[in-house]
C-alpha atoms as a PDB file:
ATOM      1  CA  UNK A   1     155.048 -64.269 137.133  1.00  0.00           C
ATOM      2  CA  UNK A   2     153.553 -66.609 139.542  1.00  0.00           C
ATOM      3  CA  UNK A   3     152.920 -64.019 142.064  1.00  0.00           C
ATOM      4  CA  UNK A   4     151.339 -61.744 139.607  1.00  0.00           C
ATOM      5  CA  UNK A   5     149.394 -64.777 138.152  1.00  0.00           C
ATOM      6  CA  UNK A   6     147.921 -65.760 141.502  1.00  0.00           C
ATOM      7  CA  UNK A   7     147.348 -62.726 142.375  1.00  0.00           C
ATOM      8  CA  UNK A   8     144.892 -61.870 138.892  1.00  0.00           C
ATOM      9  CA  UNK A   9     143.429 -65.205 139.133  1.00  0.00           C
ATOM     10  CA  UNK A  10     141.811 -63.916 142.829  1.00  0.00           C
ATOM     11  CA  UNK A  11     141.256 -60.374 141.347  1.00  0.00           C
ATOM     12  CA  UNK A  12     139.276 -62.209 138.624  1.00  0.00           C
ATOM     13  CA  UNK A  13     137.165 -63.979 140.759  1.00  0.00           C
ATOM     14  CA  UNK A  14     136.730 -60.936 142.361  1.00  0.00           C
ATOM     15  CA  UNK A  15     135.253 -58.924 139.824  1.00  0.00           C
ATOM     16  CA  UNK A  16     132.955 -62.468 138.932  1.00  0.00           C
ATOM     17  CA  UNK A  17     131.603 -63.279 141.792  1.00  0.00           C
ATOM     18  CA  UNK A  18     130.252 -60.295 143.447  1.00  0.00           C
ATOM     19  CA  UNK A  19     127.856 -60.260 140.155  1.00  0.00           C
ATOM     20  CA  UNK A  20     125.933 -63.741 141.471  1.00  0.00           C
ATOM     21  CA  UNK A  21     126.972 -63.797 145.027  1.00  0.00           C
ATOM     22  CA  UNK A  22     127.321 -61.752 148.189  1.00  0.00           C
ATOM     23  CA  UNK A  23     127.535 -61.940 151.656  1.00  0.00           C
ATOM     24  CA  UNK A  24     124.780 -61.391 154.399  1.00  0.00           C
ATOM     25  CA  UNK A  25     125.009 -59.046 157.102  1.00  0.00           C
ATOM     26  CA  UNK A  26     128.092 -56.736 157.488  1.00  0.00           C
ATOM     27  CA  UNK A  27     131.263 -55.822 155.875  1.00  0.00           C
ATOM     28  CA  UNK A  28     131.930 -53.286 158.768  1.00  0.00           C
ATOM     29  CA  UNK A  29     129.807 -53.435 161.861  1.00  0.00           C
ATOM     30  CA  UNK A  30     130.789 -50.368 163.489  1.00  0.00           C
ATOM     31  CA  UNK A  31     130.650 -48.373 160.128  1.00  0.00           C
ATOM     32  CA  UNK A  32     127.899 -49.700 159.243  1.00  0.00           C
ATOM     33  CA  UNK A  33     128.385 -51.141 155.800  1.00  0.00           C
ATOM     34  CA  UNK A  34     126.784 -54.307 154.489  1.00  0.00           C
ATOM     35  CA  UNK A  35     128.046 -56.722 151.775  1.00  0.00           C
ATOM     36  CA  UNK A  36     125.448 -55.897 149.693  1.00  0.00           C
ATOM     37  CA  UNK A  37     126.092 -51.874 149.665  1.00  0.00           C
ATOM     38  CA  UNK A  38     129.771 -52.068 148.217  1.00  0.00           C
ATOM     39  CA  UNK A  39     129.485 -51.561 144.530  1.00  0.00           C
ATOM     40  CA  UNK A  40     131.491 -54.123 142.106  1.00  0.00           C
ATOM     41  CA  UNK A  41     134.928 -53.077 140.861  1.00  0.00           C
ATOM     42  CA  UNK A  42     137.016 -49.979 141.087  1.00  0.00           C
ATOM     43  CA  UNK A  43     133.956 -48.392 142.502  1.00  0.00           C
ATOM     44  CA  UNK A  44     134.280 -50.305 146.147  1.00  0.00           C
ATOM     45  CA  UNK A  45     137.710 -48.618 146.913  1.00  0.00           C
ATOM     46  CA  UNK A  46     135.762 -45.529 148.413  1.00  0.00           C
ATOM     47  CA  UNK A  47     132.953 -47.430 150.039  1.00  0.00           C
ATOM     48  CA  UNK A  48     135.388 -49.365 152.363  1.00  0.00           C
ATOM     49  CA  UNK A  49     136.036 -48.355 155.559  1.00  0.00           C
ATOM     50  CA  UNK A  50     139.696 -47.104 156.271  1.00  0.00           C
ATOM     51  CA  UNK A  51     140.004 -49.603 159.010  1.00  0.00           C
ATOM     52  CA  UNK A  52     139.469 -52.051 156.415  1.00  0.00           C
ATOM     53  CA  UNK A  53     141.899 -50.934 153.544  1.00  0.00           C
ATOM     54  CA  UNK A  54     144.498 -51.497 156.664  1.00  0.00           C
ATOM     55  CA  UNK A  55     143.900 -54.652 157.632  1.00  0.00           C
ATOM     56  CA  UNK A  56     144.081 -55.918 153.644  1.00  0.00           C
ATOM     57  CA  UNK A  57     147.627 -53.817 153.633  1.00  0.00           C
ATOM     58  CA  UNK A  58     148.500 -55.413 156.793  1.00  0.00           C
ATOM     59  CA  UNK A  59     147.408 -58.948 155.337  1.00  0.00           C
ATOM     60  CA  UNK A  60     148.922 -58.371 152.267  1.00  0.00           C
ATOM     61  CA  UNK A  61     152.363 -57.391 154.039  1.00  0.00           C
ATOM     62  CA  UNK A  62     152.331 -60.173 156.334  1.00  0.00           C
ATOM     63  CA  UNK A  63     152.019 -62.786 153.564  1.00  0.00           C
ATOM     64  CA  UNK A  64     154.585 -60.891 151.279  1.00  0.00           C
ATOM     65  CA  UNK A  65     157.553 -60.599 154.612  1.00  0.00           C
ATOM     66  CA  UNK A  66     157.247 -63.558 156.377  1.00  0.00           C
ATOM     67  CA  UNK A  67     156.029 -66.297 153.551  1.00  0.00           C
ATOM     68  CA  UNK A  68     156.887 -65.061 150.296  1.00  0.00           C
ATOM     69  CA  UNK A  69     161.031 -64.159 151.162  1.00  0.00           C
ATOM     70  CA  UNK A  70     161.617 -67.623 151.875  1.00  0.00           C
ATOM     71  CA  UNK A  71     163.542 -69.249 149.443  1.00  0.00           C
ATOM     72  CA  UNK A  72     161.248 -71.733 146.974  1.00  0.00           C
ATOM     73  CA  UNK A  73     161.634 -75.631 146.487  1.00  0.00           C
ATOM     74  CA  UNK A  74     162.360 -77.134 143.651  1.00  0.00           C
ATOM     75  CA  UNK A  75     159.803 -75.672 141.938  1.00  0.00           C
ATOM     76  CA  UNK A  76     159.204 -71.841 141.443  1.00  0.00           C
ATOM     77  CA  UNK A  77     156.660 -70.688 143.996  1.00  0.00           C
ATOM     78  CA  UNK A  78     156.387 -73.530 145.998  1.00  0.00           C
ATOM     79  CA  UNK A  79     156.950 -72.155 149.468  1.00  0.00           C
ATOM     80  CA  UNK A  80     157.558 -74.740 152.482  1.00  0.00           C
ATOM     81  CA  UNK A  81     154.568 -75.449 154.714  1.00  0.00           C
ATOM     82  CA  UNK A  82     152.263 -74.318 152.121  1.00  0.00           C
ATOM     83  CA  UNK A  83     150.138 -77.757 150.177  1.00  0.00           C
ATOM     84  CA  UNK A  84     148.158 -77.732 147.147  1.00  0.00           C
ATOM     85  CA  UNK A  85     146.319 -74.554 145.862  1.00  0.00           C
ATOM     86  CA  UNK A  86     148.961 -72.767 148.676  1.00  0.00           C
ATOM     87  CA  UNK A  87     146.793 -73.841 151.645  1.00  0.00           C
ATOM     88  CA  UNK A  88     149.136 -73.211 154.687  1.00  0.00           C
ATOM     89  CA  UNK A  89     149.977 -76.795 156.164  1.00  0.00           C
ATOM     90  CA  UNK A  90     148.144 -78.640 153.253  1.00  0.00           C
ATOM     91  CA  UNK A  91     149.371 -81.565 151.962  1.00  0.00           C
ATOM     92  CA  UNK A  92     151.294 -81.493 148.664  1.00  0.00           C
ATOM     93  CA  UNK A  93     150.873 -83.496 145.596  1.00  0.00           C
ATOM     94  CA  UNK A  94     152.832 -86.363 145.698  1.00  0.00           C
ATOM     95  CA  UNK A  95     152.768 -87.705 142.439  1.00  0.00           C
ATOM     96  CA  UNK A  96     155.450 -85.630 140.146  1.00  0.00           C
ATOM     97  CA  UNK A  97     153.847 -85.942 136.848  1.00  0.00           C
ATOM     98  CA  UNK A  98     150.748 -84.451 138.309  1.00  0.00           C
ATOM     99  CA  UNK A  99     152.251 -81.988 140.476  1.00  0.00           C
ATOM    100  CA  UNK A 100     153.899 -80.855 137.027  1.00  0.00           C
ATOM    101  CA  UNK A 101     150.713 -80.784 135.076  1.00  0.00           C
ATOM    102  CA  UNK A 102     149.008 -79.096 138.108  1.00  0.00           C
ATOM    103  CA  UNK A 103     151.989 -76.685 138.406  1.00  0.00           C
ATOM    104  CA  UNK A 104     151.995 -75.846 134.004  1.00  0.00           C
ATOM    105  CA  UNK A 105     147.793 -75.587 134.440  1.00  0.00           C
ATOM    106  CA  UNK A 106     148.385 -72.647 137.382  1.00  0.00           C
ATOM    107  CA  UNK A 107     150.908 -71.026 135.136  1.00  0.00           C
ATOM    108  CA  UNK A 108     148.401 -71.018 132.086  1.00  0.00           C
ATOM    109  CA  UNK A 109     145.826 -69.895 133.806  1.00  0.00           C
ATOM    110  CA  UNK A 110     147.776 -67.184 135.824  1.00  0.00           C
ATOM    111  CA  UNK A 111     148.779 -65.680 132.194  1.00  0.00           C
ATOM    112  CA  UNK A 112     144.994 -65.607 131.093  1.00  0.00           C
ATOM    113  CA  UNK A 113     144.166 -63.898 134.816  1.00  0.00           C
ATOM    114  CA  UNK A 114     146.787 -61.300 134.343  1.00  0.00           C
ATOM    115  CA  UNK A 115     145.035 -60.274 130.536  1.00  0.00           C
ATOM    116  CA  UNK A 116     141.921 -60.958 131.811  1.00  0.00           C
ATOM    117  CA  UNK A 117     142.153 -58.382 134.802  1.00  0.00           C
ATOM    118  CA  UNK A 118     143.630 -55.592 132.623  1.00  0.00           C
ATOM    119  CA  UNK A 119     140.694 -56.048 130.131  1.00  0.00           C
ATOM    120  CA  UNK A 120     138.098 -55.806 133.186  1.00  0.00           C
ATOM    121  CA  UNK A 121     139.887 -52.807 134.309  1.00  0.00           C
ATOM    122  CA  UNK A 122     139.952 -50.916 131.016  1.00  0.00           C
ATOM    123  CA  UNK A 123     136.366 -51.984 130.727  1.00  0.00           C
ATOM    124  CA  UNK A 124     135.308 -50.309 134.576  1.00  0.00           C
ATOM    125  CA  UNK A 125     137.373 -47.276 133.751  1.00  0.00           C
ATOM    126  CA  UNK A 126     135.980 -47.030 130.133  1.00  0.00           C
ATOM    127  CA  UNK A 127     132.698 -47.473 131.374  1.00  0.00           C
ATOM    128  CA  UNK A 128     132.274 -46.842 134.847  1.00  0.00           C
ATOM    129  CA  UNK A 129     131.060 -50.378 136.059  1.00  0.00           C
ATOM    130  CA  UNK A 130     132.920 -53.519 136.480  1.00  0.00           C
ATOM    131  CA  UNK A 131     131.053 -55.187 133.456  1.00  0.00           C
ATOM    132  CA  UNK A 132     129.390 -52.007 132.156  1.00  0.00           C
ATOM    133  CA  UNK A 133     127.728 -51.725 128.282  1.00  0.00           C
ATOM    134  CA  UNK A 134     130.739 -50.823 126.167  1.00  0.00           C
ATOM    135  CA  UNK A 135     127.825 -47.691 124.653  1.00  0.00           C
ATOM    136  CA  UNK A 136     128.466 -45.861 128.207  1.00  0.00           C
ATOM    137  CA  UNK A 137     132.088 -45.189 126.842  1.00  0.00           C
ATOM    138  CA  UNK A 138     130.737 -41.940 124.750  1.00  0.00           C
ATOM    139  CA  UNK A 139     133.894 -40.794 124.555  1.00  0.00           C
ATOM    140  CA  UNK A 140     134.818 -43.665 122.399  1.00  0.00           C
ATOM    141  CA  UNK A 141     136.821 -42.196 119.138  1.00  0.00           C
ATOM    142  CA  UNK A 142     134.833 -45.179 117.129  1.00  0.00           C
ATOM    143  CA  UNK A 143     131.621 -44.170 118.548  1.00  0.00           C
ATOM    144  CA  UNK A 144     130.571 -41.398 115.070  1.00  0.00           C
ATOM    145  CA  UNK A 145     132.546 -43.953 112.737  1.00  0.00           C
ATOM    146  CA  UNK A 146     130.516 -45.810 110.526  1.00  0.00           C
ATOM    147  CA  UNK A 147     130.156 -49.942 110.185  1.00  0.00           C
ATOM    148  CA  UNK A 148     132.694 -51.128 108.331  1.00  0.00           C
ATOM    149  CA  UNK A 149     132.236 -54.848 109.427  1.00  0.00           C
ATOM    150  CA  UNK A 150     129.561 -55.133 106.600  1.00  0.00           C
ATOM    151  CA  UNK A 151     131.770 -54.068 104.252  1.00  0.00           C
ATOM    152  CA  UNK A 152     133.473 -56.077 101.514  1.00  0.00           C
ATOM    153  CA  UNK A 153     136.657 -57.722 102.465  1.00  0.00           C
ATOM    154  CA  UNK A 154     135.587 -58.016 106.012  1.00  0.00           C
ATOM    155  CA  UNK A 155     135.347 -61.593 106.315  1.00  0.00           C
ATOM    156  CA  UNK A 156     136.573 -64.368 108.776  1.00  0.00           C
ATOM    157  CA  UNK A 157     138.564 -65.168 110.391  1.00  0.00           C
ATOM    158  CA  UNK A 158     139.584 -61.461 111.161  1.00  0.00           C
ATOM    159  CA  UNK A 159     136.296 -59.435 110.371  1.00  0.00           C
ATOM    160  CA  UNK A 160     136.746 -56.149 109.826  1.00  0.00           C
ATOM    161  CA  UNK A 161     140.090 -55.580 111.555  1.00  0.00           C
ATOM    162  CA  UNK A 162     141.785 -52.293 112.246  1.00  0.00           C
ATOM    163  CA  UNK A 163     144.414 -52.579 114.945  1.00  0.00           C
ATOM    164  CA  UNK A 164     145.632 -49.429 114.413  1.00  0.00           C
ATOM    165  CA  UNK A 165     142.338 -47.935 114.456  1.00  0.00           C
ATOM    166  CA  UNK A 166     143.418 -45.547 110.903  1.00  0.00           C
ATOM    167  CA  UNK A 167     139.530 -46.048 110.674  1.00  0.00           C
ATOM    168  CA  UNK A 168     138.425 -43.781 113.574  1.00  0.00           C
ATOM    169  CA  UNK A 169     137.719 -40.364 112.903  1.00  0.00           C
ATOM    170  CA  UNK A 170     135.685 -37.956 115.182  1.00  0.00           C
ATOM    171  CA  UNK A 171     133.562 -36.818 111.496  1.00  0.00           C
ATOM    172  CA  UNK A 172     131.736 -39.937 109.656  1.00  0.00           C
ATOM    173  CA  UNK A 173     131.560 -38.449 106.435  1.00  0.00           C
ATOM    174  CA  UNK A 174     135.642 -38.012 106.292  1.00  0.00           C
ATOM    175  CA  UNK A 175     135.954 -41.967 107.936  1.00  0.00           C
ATOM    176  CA  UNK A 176     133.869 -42.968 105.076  1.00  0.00           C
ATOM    177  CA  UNK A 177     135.772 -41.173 102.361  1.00  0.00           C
ATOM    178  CA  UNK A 178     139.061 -42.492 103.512  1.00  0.00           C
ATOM    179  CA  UNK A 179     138.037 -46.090 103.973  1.00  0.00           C
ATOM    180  CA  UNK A 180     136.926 -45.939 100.460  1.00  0.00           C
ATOM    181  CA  UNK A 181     140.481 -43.919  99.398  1.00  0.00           C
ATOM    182  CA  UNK A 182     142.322 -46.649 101.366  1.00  0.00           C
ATOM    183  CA  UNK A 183     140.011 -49.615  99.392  1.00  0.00           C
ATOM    184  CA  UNK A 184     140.395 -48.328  96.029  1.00  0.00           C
ATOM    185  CA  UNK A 185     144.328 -48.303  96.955  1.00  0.00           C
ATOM    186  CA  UNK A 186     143.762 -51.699  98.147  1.00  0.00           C
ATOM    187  CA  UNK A 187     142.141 -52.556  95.300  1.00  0.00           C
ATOM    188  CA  UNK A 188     144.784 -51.300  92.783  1.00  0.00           C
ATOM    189  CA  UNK A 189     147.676 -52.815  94.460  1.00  0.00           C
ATOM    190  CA  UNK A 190     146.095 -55.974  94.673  1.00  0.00           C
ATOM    191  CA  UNK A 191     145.181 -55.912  90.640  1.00  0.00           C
ATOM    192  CA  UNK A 192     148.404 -54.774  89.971  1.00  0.00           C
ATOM    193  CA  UNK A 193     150.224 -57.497  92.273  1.00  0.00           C
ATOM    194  CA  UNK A 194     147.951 -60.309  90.649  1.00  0.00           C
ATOM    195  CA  UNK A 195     149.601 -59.055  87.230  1.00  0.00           C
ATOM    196  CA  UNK A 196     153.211 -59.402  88.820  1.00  0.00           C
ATOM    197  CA  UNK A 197     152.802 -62.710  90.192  1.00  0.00           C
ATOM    198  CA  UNK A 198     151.622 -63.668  87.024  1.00  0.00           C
ATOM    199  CA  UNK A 199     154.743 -61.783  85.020  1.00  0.00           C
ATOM    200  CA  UNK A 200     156.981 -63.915  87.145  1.00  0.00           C
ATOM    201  CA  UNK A 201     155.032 -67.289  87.150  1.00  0.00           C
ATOM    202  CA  UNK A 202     154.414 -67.560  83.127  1.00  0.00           C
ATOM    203  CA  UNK A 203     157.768 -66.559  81.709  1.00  0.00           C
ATOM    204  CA  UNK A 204     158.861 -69.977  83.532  1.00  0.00           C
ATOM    205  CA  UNK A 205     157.029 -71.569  81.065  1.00  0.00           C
ATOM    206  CA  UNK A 206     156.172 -69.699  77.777  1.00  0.00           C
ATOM    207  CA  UNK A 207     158.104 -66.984  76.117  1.00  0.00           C
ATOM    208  CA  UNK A 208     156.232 -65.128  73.367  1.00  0.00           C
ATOM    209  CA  UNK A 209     158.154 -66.196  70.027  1.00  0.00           C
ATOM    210  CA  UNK A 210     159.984 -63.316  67.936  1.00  0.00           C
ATOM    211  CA  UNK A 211     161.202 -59.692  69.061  1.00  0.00           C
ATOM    212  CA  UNK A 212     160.213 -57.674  72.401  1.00  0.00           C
ATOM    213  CA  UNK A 213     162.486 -54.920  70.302  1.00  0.00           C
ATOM    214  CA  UNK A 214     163.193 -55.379  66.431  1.00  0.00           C
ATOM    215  CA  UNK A 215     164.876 -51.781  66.490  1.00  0.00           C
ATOM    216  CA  UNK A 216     166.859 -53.197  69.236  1.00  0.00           C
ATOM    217  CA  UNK A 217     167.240 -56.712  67.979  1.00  0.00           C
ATOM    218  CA  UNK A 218     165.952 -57.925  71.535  1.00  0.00           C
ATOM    219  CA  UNK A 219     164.260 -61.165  71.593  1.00  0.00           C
ATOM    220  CA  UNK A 220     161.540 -62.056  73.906  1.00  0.00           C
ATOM    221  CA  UNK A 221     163.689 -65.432  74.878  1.00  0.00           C
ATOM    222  CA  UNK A 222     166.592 -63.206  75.423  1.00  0.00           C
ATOM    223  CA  UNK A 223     164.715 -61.480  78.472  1.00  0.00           C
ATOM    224  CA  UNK A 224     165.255 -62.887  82.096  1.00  0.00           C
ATOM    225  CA  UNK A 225     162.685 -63.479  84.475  1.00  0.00           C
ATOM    226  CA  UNK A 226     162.701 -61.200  87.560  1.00  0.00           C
ATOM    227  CA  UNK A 227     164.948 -58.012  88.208  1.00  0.00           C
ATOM    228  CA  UNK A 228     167.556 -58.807  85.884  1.00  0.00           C
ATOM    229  CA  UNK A 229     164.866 -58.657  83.166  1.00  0.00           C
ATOM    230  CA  UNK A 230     164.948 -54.685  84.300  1.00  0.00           C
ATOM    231  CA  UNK A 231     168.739 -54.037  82.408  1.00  0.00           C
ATOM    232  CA  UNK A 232     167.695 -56.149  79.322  1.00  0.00           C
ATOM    233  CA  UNK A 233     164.411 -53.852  78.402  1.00  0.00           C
ATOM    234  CA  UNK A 234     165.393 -51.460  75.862  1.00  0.00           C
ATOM    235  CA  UNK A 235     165.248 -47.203  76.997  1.00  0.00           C
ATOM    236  CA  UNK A 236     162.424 -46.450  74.813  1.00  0.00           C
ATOM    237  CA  UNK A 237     160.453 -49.594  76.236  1.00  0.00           C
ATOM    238  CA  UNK A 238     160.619 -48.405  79.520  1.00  0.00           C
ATOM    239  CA  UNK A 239     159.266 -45.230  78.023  1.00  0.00           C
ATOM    240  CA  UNK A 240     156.215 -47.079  76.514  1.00  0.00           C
ATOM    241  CA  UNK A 241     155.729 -48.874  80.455  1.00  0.00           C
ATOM    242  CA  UNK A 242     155.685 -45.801  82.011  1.00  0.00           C
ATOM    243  CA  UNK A 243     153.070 -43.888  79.689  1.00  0.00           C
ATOM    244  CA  UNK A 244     150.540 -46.764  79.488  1.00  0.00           C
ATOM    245  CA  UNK A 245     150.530 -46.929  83.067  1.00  0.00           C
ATOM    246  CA  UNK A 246     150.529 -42.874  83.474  1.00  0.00           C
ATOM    247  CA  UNK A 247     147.431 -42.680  80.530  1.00  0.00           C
ATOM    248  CA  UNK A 248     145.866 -45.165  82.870  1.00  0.00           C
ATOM    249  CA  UNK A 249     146.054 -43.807  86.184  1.00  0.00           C
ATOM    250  CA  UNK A 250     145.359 -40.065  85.377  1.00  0.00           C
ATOM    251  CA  UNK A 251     142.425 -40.511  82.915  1.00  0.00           C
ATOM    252  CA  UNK A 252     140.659 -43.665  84.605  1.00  0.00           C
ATOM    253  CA  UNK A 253     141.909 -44.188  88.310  1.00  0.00           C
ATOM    254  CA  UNK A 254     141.148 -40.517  88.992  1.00  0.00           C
ATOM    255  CA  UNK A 255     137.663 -40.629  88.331  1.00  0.00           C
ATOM    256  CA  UNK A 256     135.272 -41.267  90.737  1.00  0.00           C
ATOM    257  CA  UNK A 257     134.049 -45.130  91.997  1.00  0.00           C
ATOM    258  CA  UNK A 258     130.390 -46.257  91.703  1.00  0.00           C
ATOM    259  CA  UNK A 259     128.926 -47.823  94.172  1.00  0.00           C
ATOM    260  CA  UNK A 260     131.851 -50.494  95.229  1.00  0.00           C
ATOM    261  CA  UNK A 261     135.178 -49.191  95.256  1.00  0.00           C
ATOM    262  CA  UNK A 262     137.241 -49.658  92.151  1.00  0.00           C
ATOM    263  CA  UNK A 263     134.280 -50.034  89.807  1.00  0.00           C
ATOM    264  CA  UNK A 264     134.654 -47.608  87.414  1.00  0.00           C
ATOM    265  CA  UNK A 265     132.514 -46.143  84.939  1.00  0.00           C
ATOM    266  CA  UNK A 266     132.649 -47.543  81.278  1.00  0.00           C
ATOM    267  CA  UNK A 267     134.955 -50.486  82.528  1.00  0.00           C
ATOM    268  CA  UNK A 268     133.430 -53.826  82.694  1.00  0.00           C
ATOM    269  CA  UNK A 269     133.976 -57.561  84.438  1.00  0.00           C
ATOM    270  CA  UNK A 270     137.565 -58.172  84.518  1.00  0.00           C
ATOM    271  CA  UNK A 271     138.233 -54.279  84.548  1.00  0.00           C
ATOM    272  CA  UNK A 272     137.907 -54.797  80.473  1.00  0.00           C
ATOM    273  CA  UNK A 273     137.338 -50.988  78.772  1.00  0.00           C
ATOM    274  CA  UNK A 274     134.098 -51.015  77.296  1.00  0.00           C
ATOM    275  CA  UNK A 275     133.035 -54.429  79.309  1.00  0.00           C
ATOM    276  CA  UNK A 276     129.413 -55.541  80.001  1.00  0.00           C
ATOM    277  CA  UNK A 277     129.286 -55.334  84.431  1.00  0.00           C
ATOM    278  CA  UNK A 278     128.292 -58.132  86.190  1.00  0.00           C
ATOM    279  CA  UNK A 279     124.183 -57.126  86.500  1.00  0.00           C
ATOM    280  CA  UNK A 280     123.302 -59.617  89.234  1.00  0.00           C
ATOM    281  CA  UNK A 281     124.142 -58.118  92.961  1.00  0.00           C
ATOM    282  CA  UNK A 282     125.116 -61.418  94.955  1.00  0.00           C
ATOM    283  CA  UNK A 283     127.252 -62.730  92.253  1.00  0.00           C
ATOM    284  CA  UNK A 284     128.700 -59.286  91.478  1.00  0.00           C
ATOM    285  CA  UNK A 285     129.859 -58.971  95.130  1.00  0.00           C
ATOM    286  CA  UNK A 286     131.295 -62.307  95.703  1.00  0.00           C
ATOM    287  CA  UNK A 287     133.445 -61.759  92.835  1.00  0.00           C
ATOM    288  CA  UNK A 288     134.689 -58.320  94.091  1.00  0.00           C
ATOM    289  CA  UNK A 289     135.333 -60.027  97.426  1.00  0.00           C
ATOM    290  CA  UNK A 290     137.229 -62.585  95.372  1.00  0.00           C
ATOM    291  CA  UNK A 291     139.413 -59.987  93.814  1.00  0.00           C
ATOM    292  CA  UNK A 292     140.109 -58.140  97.106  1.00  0.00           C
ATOM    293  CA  UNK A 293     141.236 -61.728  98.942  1.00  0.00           C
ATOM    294  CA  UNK A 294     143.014 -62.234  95.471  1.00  0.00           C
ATOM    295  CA  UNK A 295     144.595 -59.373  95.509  1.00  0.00           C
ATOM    296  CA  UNK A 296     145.687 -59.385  99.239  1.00  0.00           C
ATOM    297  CA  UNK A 297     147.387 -62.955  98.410  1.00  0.00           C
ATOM    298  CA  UNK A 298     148.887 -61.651  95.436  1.00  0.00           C
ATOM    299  CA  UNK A 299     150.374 -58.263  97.623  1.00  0.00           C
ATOM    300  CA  UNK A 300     152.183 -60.826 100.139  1.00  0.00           C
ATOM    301  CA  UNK A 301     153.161 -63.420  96.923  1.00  0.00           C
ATOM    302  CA  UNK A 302     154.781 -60.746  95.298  1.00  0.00           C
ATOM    303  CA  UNK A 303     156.766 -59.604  98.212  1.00  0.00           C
ATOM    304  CA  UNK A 304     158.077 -63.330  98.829  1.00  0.00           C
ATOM    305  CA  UNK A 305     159.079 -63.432  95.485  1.00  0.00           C
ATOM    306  CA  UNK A 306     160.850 -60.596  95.401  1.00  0.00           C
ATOM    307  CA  UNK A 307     162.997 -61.478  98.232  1.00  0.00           C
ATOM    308  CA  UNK A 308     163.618 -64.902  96.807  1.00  0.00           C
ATOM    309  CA  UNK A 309     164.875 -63.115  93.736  1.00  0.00           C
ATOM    310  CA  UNK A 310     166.899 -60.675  95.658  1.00  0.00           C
ATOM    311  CA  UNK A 311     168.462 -62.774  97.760  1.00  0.00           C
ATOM    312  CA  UNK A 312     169.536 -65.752  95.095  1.00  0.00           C
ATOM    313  CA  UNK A 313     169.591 -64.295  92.251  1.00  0.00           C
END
């Protein structure tokens, strides 16, 4: 890890420092090749001279054989005759607390070198230069997608975020259709997890008085709260659940959205049939974004307390 580390922490510098700084005169005298003609990043490797890709190998090899096989002191990669920041012969840091600190600091930063490097590297081969404009990669599967980081629900600390990239699609017109297809679902499951935490929080504390089923001589107090509520609702209740929630998704959730996903027509504020909308824009769209962060809560609520219920009881 240390090898690596140090190792990424030069390529780094590397990559930097060739941008702001370069060396007069000649890389390679009798090739005649000056500092200033070797491009930056993976570009160089067929402007040098093969004389000179040897003599790095050889360098490379001599360090690796003859210093780097030696067994370590008492710390990991602390090689004898080698001081502080590995200068051969330097003089090491005395003082342990600060050689420790000094020591944790190299480790650190060698993990942040070794991401760093890869990301410079995708970067050059995406782009073709060592800190090229990320719109040279036109090959980029997100290059026809649309902006989504404007979009509702895109807000910090994440933005819009899409690790997975389910966004990208090579045709804008069917990455816009199933963002909105995957908002709407969003969008129900949130409204519909937002109910559920509800249905588990308020039966804690009120019970509606009198019968859930007269037929059935089933009492609202006599139902449980959570999945053991499940055996207690009467055949024919179940029934009723599954119709009101069938009428509703094939006559209402079917139809088409308006302009913001799950806003649909001749339903209101609060998704009430019938329901005045909410006429002014700004407020209108930080309520939807309230509902969708709402929602999201509610979707990982839900799924805590079902475990919780699961697993006690």
């Amino acid at each position: 890890e240390l090898q690596h580390g140090r190792v990424s922490m030069f390529a780094c510098l590397g990559y930097i420092v060739p941008e702001y700084f370069r060396w007069p005169g000649f890389c390679s005298p009798s090739e005649g090749v000056k500092f200033a003609d070797l491009p930056n990043g993976f570009a160089a490797a067929a402007k040098i001279p093969g004389l000179g890709v040897l003599q790095i190998l050889a360098f490379v090899g001599t360090i690796e054989v003859f210093n780097l096989q030696s067994p370590t002191g008492k710390y990991a990669g602390d090689y004898e005759g080698y001081g502080a920041f590995g200068l051969p012969g330097g003089k090491p840091i005395a003082d342990v607390a600060k050689k420790e600190k000094s020591l944790l600091a190299e480790i650190n930063n060698g993990r942040l070198a070794m991401m760093a490097i890869m990301g410079m590297w995708f970067q050059n081969g995406l782009t073709g230069s060592a800190w090229g404009d990320w719109a040279l990669y036109t090959d980029s599967p997100l290059r026809a997608a649309p902006d989504f980081s404007k979009e509702l629900g895109a807000c910090p600390p994440l933005g819009f975020w899409d690790p997975l990239g389910l966004s990208a699609y090579s045709d804008p017109e069917f990455a816009d259709s199933q963002f909105r297809r995957r908002r709407v679902i969003e969008l129900q499951h949130g409204r519909v997890s937002m109910f559920a935490c509800l249905g588990y929080i308020v039966p804690e504390y009120f019970r509606w008085p009198g019968f859930c089923s007269p037929s059935e001589g089933v009492k609202f107090a006599d139902l449980p709260n959570g999945f053991a509520a499940a055996a207690k609702i009467p055949g024919l209740g179940v029934l009723q659940i599954l119709a009101f929630v069938g009428t509703i998704e094939i006559f209402n959730l079917q139809a088409t959205p308006g302009k913001y996903a799950g806003d649909y027509e001749g339903y209101g504020a609060f998704g009430l049939p019938g329901g005045k909308p909410i006429a002014d824009v700004a407020k209108k769209e930080k309520s939807l974004l309230a509902e969708i962060n709402n929602g999201r809560l509610a979707m990982m609520a839900i799924m805590g307390m079902w475990f919780q219920n699961g697993l006690t009881g």
